[in-house]
Protein backbone atom coordinates (compact mmCIF):
# COMPACT_ATOMS: atom_id res chain seq x y z
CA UNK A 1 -133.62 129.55 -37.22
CA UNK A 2 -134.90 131.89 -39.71
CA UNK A 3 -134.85 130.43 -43.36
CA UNK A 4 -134.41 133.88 -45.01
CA UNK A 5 -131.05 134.19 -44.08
CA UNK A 6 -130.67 130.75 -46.22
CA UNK A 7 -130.24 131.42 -49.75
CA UNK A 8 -131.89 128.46 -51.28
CA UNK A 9 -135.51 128.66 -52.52
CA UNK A 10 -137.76 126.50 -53.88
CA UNK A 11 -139.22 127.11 -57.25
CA UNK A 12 -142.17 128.46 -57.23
CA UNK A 13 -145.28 126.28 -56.10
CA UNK A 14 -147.81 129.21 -55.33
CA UNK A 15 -148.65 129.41 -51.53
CA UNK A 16 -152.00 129.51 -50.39
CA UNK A 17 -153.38 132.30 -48.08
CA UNK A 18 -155.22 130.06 -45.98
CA UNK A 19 -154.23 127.68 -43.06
CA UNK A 20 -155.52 125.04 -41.54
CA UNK A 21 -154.82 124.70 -37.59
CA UNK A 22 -155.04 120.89 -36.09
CA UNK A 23 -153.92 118.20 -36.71
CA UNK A 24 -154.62 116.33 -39.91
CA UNK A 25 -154.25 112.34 -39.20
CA UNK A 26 -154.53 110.37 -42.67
CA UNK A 27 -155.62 106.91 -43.34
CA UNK A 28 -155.40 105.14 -46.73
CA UNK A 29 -156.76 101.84 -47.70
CA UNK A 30 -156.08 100.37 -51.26
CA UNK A 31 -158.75 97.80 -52.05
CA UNK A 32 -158.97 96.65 -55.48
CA UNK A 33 -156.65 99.80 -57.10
CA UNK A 34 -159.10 102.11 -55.05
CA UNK A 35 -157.33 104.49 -52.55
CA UNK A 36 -159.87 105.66 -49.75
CA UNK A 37 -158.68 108.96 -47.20
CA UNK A 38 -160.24 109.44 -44.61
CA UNK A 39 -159.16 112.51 -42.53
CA UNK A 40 -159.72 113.31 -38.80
CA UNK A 41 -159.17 116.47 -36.92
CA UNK A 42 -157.78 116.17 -33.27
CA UNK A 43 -157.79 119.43 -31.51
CA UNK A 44 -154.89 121.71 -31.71
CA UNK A 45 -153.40 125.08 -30.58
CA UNK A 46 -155.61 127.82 -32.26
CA UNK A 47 -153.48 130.47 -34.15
CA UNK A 48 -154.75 134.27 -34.22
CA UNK A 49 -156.61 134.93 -37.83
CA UNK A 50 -157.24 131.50 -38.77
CA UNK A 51 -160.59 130.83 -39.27
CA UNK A 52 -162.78 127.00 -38.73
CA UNK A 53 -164.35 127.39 -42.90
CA UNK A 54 -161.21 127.10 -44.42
CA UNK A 55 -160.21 124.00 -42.56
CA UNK A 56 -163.15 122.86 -44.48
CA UNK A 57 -162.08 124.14 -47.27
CA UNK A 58 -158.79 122.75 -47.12
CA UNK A 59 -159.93 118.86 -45.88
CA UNK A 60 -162.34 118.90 -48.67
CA UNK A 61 -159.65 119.73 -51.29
CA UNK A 62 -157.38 117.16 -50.24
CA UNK A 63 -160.31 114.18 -50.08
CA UNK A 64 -161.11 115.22 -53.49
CA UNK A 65 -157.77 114.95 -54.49
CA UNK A 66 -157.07 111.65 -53.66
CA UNK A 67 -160.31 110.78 -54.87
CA UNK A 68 -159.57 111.87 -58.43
CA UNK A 69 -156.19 110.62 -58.69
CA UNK A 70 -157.41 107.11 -57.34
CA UNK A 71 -159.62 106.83 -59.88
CA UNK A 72 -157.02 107.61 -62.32
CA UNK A 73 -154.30 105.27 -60.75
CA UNK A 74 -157.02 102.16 -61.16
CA UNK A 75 -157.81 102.95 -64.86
CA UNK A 76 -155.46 100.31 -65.70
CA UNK A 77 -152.43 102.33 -66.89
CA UNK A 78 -149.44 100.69 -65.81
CA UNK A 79 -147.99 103.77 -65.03
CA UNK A 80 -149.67 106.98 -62.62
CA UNK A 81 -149.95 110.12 -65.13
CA UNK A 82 -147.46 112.49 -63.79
CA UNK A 83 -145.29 110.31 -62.34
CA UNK A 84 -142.89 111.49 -64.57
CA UNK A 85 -140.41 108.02 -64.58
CA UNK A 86 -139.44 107.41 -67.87
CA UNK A 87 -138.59 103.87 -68.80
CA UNK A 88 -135.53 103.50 -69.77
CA UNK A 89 -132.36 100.57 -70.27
CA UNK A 90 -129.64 103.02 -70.14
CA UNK A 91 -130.57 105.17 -73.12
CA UNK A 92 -129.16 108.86 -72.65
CA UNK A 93 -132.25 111.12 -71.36
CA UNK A 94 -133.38 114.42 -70.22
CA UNK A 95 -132.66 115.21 -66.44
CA UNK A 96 -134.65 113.72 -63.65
CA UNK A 97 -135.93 115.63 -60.57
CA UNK A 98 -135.70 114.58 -56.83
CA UNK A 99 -138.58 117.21 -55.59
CA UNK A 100 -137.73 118.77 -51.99
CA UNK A 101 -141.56 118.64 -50.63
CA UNK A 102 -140.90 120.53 -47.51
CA UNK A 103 -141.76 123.98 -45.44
CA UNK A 104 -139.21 126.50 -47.06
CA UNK A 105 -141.63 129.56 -44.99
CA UNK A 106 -143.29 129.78 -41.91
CA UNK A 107 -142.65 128.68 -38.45
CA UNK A 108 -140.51 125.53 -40.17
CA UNK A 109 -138.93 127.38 -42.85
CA UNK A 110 -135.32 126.11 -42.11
CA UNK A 111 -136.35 122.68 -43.06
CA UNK A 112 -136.93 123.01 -46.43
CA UNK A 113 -133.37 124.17 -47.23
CA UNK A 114 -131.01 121.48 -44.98
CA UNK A 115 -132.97 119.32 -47.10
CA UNK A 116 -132.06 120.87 -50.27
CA UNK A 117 -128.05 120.88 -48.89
CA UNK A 118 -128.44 117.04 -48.70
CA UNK A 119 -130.08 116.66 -51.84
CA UNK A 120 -127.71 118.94 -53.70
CA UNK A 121 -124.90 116.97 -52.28
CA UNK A 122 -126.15 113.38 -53.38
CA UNK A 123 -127.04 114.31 -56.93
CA UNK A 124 -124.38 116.25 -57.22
CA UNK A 125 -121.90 113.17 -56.48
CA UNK A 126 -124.69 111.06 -57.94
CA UNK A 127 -124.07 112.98 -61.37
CA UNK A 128 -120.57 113.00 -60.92
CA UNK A 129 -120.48 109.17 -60.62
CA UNK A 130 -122.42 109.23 -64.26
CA UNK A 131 -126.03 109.73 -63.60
CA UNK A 132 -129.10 107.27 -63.47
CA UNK A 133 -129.33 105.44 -66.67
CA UNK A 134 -128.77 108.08 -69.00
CA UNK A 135 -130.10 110.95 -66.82
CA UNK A 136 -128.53 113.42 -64.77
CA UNK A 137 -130.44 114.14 -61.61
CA UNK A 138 -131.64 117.54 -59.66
CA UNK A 139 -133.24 119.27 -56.74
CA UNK A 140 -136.47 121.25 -56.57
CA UNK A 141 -137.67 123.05 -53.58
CA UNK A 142 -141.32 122.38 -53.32
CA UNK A 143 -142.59 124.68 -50.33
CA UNK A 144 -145.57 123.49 -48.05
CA UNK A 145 -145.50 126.36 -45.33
CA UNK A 146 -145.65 123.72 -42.85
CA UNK A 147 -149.37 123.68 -43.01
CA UNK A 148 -151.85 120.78 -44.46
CA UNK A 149 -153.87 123.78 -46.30
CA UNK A 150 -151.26 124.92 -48.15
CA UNK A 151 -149.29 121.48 -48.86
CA UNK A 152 -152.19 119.45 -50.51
CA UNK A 153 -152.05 122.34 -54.13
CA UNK A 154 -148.57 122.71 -53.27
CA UNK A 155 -148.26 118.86 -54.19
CA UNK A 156 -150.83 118.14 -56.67
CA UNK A 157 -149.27 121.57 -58.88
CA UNK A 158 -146.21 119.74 -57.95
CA UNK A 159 -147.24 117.02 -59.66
CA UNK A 160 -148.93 118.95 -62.69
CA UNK A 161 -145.76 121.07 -63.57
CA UNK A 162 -142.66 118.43 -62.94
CA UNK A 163 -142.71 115.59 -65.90
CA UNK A 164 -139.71 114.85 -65.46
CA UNK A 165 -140.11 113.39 -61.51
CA UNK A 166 -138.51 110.67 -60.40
CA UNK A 167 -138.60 111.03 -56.21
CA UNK A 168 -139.76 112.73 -53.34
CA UNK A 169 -138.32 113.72 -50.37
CA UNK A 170 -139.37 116.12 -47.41
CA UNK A 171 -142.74 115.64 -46.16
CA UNK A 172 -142.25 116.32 -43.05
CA UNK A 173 -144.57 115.93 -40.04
CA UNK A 174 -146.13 119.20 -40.68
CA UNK A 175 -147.98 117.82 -43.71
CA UNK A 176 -147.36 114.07 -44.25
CA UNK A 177 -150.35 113.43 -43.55
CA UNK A 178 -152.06 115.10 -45.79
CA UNK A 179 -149.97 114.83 -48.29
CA UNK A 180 -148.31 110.99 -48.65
CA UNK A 181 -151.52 109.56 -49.63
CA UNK A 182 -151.35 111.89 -52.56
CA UNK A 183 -148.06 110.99 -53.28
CA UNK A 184 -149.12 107.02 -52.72
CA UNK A 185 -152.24 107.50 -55.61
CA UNK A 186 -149.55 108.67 -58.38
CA UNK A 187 -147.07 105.74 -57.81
CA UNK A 188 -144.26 107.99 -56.62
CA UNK A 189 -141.42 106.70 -54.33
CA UNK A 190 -141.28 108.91 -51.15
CA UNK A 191 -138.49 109.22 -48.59
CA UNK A 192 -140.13 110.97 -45.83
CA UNK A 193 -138.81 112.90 -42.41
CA UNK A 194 -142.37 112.38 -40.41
CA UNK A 195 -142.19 111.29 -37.24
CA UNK A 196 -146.12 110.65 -36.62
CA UNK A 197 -146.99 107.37 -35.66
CA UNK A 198 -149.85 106.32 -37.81
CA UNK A 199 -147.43 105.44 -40.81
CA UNK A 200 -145.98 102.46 -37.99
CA UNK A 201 -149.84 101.08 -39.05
CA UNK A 202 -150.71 101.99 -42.50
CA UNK A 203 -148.81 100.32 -45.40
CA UNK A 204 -148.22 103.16 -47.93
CA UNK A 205 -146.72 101.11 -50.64
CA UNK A 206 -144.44 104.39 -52.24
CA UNK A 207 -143.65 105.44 -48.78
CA UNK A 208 -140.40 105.16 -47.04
CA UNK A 209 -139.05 106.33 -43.64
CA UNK A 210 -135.21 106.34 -41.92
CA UNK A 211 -136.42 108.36 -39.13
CA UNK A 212 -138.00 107.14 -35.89
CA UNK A 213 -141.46 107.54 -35.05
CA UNK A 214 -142.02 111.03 -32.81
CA UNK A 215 -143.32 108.89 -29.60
CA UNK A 216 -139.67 107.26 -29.72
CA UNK A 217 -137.87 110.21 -29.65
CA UNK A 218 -140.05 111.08 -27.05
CA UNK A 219 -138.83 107.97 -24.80
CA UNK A 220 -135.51 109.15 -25.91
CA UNK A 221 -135.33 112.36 -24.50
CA UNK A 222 -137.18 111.36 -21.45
CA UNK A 223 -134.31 108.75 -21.21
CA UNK A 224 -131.97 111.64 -21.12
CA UNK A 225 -133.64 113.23 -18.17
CA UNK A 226 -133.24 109.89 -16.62
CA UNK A 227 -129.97 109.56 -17.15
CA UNK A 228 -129.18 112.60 -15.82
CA UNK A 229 -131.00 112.17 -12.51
CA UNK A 230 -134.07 114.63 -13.12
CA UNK A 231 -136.92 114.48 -11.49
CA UNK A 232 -139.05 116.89 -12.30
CA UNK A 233 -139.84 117.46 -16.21
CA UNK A 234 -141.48 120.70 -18.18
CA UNK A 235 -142.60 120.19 -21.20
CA UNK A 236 -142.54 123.61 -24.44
CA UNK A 237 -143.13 122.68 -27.66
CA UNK A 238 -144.25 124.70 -30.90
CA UNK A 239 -148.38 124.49 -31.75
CA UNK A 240 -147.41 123.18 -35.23
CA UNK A 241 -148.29 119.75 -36.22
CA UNK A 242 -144.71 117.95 -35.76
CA UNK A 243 -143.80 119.31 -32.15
CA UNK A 244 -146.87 118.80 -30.92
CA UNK A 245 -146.38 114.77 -32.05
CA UNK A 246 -144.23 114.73 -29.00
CA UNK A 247 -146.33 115.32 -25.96
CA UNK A 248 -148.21 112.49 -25.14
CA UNK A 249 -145.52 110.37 -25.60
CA UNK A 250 -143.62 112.36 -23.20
CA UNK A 251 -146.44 112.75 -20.48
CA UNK A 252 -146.50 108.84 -20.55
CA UNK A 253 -142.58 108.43 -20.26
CA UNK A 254 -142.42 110.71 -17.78
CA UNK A 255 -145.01 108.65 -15.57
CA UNK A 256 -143.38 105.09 -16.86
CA UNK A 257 -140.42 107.04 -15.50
CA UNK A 258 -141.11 107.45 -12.14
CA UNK A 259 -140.94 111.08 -12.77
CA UNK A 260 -143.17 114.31 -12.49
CA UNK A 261 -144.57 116.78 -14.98
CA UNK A 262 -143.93 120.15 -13.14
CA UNK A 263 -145.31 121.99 -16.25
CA UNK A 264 -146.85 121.71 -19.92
CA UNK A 265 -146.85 124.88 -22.27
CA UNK A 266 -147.60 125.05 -25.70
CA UNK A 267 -145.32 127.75 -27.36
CA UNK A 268 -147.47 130.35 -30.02
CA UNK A 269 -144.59 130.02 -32.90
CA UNK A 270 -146.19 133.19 -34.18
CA UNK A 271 -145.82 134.71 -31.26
CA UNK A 272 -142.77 137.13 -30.90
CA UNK A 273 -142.68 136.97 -26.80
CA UNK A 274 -143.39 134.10 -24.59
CA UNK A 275 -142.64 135.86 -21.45
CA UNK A 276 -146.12 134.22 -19.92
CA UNK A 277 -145.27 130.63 -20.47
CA UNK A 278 -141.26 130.81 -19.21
CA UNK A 279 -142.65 132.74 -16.13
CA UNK A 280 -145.10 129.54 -15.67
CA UNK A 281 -142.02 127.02 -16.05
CA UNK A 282 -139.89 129.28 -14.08
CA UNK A 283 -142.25 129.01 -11.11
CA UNK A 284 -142.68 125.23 -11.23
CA UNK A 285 -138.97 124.89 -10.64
CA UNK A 286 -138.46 121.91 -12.98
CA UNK A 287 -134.84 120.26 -12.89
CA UNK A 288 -135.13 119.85 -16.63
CA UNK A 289 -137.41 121.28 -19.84
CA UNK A 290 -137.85 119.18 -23.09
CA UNK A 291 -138.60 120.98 -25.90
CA UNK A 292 -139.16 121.62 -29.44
CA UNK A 293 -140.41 124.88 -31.16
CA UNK A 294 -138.57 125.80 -34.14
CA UNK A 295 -137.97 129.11 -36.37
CA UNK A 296 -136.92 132.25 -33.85
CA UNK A 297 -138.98 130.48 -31.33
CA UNK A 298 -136.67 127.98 -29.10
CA UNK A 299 -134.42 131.44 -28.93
CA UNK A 300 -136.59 133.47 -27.64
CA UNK A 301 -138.46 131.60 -25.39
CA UNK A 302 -134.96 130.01 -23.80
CA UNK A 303 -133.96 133.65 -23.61
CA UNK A 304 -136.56 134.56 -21.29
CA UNK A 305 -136.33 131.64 -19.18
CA UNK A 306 -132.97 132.59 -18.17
CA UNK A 307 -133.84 136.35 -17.93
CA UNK A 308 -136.50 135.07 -15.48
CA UNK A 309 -134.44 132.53 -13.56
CA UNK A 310 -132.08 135.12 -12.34
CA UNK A 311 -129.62 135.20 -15.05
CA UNK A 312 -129.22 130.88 -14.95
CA UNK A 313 -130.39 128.62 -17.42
CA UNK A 314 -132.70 125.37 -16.74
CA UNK A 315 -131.12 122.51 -18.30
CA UNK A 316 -132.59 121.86 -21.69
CA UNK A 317 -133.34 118.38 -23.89
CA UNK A 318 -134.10 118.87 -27.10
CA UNK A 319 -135.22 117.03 -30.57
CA UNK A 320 -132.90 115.69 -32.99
CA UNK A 321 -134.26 118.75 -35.25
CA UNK A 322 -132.76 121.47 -33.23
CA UNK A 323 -129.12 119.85 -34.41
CA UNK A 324 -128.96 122.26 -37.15
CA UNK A 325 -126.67 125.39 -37.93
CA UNK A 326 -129.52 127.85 -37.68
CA UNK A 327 -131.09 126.64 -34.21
CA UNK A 328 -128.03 126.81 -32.73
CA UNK A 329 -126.66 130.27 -34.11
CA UNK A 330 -130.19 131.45 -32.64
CA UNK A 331 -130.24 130.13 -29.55
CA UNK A 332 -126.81 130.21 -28.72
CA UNK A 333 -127.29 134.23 -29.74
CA UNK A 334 -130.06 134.51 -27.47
CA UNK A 335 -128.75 133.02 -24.08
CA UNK A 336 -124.73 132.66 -24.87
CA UNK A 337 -123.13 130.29 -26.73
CA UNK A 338 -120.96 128.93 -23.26
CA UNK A 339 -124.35 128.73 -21.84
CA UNK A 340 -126.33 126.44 -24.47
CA UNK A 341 -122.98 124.04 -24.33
CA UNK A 342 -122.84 123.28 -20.89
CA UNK A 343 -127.05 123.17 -20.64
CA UNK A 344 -127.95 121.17 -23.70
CA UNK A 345 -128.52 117.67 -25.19
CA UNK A 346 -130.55 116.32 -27.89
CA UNK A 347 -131.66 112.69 -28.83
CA UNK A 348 -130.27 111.75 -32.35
CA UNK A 349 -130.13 108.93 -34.20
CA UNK A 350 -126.11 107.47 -34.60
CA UNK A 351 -124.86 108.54 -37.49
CA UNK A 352 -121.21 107.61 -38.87
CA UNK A 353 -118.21 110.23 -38.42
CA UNK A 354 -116.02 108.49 -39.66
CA UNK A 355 -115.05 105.24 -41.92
CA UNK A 356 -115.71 104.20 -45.87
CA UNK A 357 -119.55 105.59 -45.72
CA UNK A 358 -118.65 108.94 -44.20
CA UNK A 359 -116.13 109.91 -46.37
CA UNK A 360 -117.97 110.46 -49.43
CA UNK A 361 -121.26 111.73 -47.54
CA UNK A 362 -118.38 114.27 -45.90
CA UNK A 363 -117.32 115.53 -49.58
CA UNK A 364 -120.94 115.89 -51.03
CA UNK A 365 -122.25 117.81 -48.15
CA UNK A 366 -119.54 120.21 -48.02
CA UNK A 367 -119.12 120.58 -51.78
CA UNK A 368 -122.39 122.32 -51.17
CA UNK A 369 -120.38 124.59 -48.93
CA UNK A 370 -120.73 128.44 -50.23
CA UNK A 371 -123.75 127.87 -52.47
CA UNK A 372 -126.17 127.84 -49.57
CA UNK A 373 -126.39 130.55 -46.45
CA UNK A 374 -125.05 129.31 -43.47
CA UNK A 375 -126.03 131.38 -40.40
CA UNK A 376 -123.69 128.70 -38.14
CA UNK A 377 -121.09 125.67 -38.68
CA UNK A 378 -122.03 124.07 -41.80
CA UNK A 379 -120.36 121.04 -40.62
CA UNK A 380 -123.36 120.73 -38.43
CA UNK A 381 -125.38 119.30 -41.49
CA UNK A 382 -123.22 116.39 -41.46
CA UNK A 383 -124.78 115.17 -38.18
CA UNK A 384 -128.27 116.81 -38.49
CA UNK A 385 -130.95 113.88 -39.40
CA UNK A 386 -132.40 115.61 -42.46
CA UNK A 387 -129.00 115.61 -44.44
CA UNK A 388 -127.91 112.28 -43.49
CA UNK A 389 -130.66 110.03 -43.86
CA UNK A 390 -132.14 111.86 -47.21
CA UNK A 391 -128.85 111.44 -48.60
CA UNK A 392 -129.05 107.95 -47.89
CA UNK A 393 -132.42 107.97 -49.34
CA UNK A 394 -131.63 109.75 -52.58
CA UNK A 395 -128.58 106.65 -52.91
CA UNK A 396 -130.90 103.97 -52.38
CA UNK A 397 -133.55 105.30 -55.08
CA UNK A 398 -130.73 105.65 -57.34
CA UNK A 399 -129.24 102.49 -57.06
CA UNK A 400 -132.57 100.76 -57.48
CA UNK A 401 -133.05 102.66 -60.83
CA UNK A 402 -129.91 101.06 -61.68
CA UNK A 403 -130.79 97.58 -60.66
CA UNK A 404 -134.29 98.18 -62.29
CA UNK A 405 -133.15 99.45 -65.41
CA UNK A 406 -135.82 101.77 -64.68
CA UNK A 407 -136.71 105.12 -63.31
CA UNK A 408 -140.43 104.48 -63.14
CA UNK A 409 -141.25 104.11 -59.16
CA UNK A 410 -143.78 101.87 -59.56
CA UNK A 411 -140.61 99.61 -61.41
CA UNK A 412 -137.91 100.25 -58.92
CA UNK A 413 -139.34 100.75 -55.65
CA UNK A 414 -139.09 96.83 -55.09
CA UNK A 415 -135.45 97.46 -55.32
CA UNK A 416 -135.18 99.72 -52.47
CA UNK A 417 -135.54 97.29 -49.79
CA UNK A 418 -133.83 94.70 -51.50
CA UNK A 419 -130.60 96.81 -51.99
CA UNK A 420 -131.02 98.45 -48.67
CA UNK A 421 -131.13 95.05 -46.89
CA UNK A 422 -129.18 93.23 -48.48
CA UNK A 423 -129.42 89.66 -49.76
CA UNK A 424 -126.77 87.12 -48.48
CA UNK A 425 -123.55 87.15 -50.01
CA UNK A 426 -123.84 91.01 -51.59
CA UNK A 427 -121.29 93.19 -51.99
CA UNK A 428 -121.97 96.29 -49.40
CA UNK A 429 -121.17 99.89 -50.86
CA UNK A 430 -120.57 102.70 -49.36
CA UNK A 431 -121.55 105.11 -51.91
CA UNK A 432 -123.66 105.80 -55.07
CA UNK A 433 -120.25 105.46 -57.30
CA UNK A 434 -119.58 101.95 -55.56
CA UNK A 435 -123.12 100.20 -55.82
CA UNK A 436 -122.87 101.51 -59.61
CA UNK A 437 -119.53 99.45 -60.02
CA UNK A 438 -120.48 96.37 -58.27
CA UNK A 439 -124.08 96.60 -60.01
CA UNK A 440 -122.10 97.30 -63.59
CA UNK A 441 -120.29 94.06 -62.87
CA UNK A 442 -123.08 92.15 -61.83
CA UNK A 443 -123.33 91.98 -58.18
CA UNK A 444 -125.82 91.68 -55.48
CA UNK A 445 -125.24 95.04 -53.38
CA UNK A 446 -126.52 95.94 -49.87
CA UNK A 447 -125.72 99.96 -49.61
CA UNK A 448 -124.73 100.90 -46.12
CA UNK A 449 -124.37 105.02 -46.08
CA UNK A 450 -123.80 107.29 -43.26
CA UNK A 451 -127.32 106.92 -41.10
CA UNK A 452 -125.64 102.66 -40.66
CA UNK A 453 -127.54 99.53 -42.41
CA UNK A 454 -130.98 99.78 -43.00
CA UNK A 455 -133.59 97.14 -41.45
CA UNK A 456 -136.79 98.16 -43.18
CA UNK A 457 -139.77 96.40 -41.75
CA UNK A 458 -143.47 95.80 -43.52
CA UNK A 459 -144.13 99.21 -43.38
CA UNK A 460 -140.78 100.69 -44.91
CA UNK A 461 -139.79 101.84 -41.76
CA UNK A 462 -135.82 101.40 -41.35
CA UNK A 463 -134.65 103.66 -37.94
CA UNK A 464 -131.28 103.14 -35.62
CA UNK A 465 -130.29 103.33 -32.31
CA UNK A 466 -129.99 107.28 -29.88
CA UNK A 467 -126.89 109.16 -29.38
CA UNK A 468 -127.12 111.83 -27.26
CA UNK A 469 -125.31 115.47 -28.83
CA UNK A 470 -124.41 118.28 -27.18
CA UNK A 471 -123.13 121.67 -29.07
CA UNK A 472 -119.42 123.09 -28.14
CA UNK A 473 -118.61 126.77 -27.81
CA UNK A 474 -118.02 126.94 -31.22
CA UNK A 475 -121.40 125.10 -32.34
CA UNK A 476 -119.64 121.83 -33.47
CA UNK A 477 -121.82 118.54 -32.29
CA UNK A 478 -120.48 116.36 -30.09
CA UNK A 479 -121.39 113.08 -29.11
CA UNK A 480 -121.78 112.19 -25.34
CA UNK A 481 -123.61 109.07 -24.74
CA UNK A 482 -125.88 106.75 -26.01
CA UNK A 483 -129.47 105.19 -25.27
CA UNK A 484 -130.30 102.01 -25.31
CA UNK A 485 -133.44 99.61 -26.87
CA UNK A 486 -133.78 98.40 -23.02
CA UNK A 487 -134.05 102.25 -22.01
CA UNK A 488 -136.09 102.93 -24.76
CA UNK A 489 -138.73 99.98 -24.11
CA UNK A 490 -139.17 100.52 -20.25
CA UNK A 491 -140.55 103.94 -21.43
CA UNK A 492 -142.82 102.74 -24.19
């Protein structure tokens, strides 16, 4: 899933030569206007030429980071310097900027860019519809490598050299982390694609999530394998921060399951063979693997686990992240594209295809069609999780700018919940241009887009219910099943 062949870049946010390896858990508690991080290292895979002093190095910076913007977010300013919302009651203005805080190179460098497709599409249509107030909207491309080390000066220059900034979206579970109590300290509105499970416990007042946590996509694939009959489970996943979210969960579902763990291999995404660990899975004869490693990795590694299994391929369950155009032109390269569609199957969220929410999300995303590289179907983006629900995040941010009269977070982040919600008796939209009507004409609206209703809970967590997708010959996702809360509980 290589990112180069995408043309999309972000602007420039200098990359740091160092990286840290681990994984960086974040904790932020706001007592009295004071935000306090405290950081912990679990042990991770090691990475060759990455050295223990610049975790340090790295830790240290973002502490200190968070320490000096806390003390400048409880000076008593009523708005975070930098956070770049200018007050406004419909006054024309400059532009506003929805900031893409993603990996755009290294092992997760295709994320960065579907996230930039969905965020071109819904300001595009966005600005179309009129713009925010006054202000027409775009996308930056903010690149984090992926890696803590490199995201924390990739945000805080993010913050230093974009006045105009209005949202954030990205921060994925590479850096999250490390990175949203950052974005918490300056009063900035995040709509993040983390999966880790310490935001389910830590109230991040700016922070806002229509994913699922990674342990329940964990359950969900497990439930797959159930489904299916399996019995005996390998586990691959990628030594970056995300995949590796997914293993415990899945050691423990697999037991809950009744089920056994033939094998557990952690995939070197720097690696450019990984002949070792399929020979190791190969041998434990396991009705079933469940993975996640993404870049060229999942390609290669699937490759030689059918080279080693006499020509046949184990059946595979993957993330929701490997629905994307690159994985699958990759993989389906690598072992046959007849092969991946009969021995595939992902967990994803349900997502509309069709109906008054779809339509519009259909025409933004494909607008955007040509003025990106597309290494597969492009019509792939319209079911992969990082187009649909940051579209629907970009709508709701906009929408509560409208009902706020404001573009400062701090002003309309109370709106988001309220207009994703719902109060009784609003008017539900189905797009950016509708909530602006019924808001114009003085409505209560509850916006419904393309990832369903929102349900956000104390945290601002809002996630759905598990389809189950499988790719055709021709790399166009298809919908086979579903999985159930019951399914998903007895495995929690």
């Amino acid at each position: 899933m290589a990112a180069s062949l995408l043309s999309r870049r972000p602007v420039a946010e200098s990359p740091h030569p160092y990286s840290l390896v681990g994984r960086a858990l974040a904790q932020t508690l706001i007592a009295e206007g004071t935000i306090i991080l405290t950081i912990q290292r679990t042990p991770g895979p090691s990475r060759p030429g990455h050295r223990d002093p610049r975790r340090a190095v790295a830790l240290g910076a973002a502490l200190l980071t968070v320490g000096a913007l806390a003390a400048c977010s409880s000076s008593g300013s009523s708005t975070s310097s930098g956070a770049a919302g200018t007050s406004t009651t419909g006054s024309s203005g400059g532009g506003l900027v929805v900031a893409d805080l993603a990996p755009f190179s290294g092992p997760d460098a295709a994320l960065g860019p579907t996230y930039l497709v969905s965020c071109d599409g819904a300001t595009q249509a966005i600005n179309n519809a009129g713009g925010v107030l006054g202000h027409k909207l775009s996308c930056k491309g903010v690149d984090t490598r992926g890696d803590p080390a490199d995201a924390v000066p990739a945000t805080t220059q993010m913050f230093a050299t974009t006045s105009a900034l209005a949202l954030v979206i990205g921060c994925t579970s590479d850096e999250a982390a490390s990175v949203v109590p950052i974005i918490n300290s300056r009063k900035m509105v995040a709509f993040c694609m983390t999966g880790q499970s310490e935001f389910d416990s830590v109230h991040f007042p700016y922070f806002y999530r229509l994913v699922p946590p990674d342990l329940e996509e964990s359950y969900a694939m497990v439930a797959i394998a159930q489904q299916l009959g399996y019995k005996k489970v390998a586990l691959a996943f990628g030594n970056d921060i995300g995949s590796q979210t997914f293993i415990q969960p899945a050691i423990s579902a697999i037991s809950k399951a009744g089920m056994t763990l033939a094998a557990n291999e952690t995939l070197d995404l720097n690696a450019s063979s990984f002949r070792t660990e399929a020979d190791k899975i190969v041998s434990a004869h396991p009705d079933v693997i469940l993975t996640e490693a993404l870049g060229p990795t999942d390609a290669t590694f699937l490759s030689e686990v059918k080279q080693l299994n006499g020509g046949k391929m184990i059946p595979v369950i993957g993330t929701s992240a490997d629905i994307s155009p690159d994985w699958y032109k990759s993989v389906a390269a690598a072992i046959g594209a007849s092969t991946l569609a009969t021995s595939f199957r992902a967990d994803n969220l349900v997502t509309e295809t069709s109906g008054p929410s779809y339509t519009p999300f259909q025409s933004a995303i494909m607008a955007e069609q040509g003025k990106v590289g597309s290494t597969g179907d492009f019509s792939t983006y319209l079911t992969a999780p990082g187009a649909v629900h940051l579209y629907d995040g970009i709508n709701l941010a906009a929408l509560a700018m409208i009902e706020a009269k404001s573009t400062v977070p701090s002003a309309y982040a109370p709106f988001i919940e309220k207009i994703g919600d719902g109060t009784p008796g609003a008017t539900v939209v189905y797009s950016f241009a509708q909530g602006l009507a019924a808001l114009n004409q003085g409505k209560a609206i509850r916006y419904e887009g393309p990832g369903g209703p929102t349900n956000f809970d104390s945290f601002h967590d809002s996630t759905g219910i598990f389809q189950i997708d499988t790719y055709s010959t021709t790399g166009a996702v298809q919908v086979s099943g579903n999985i159930t809360a019951a399914q998903l509980r007895a495995l929690s």
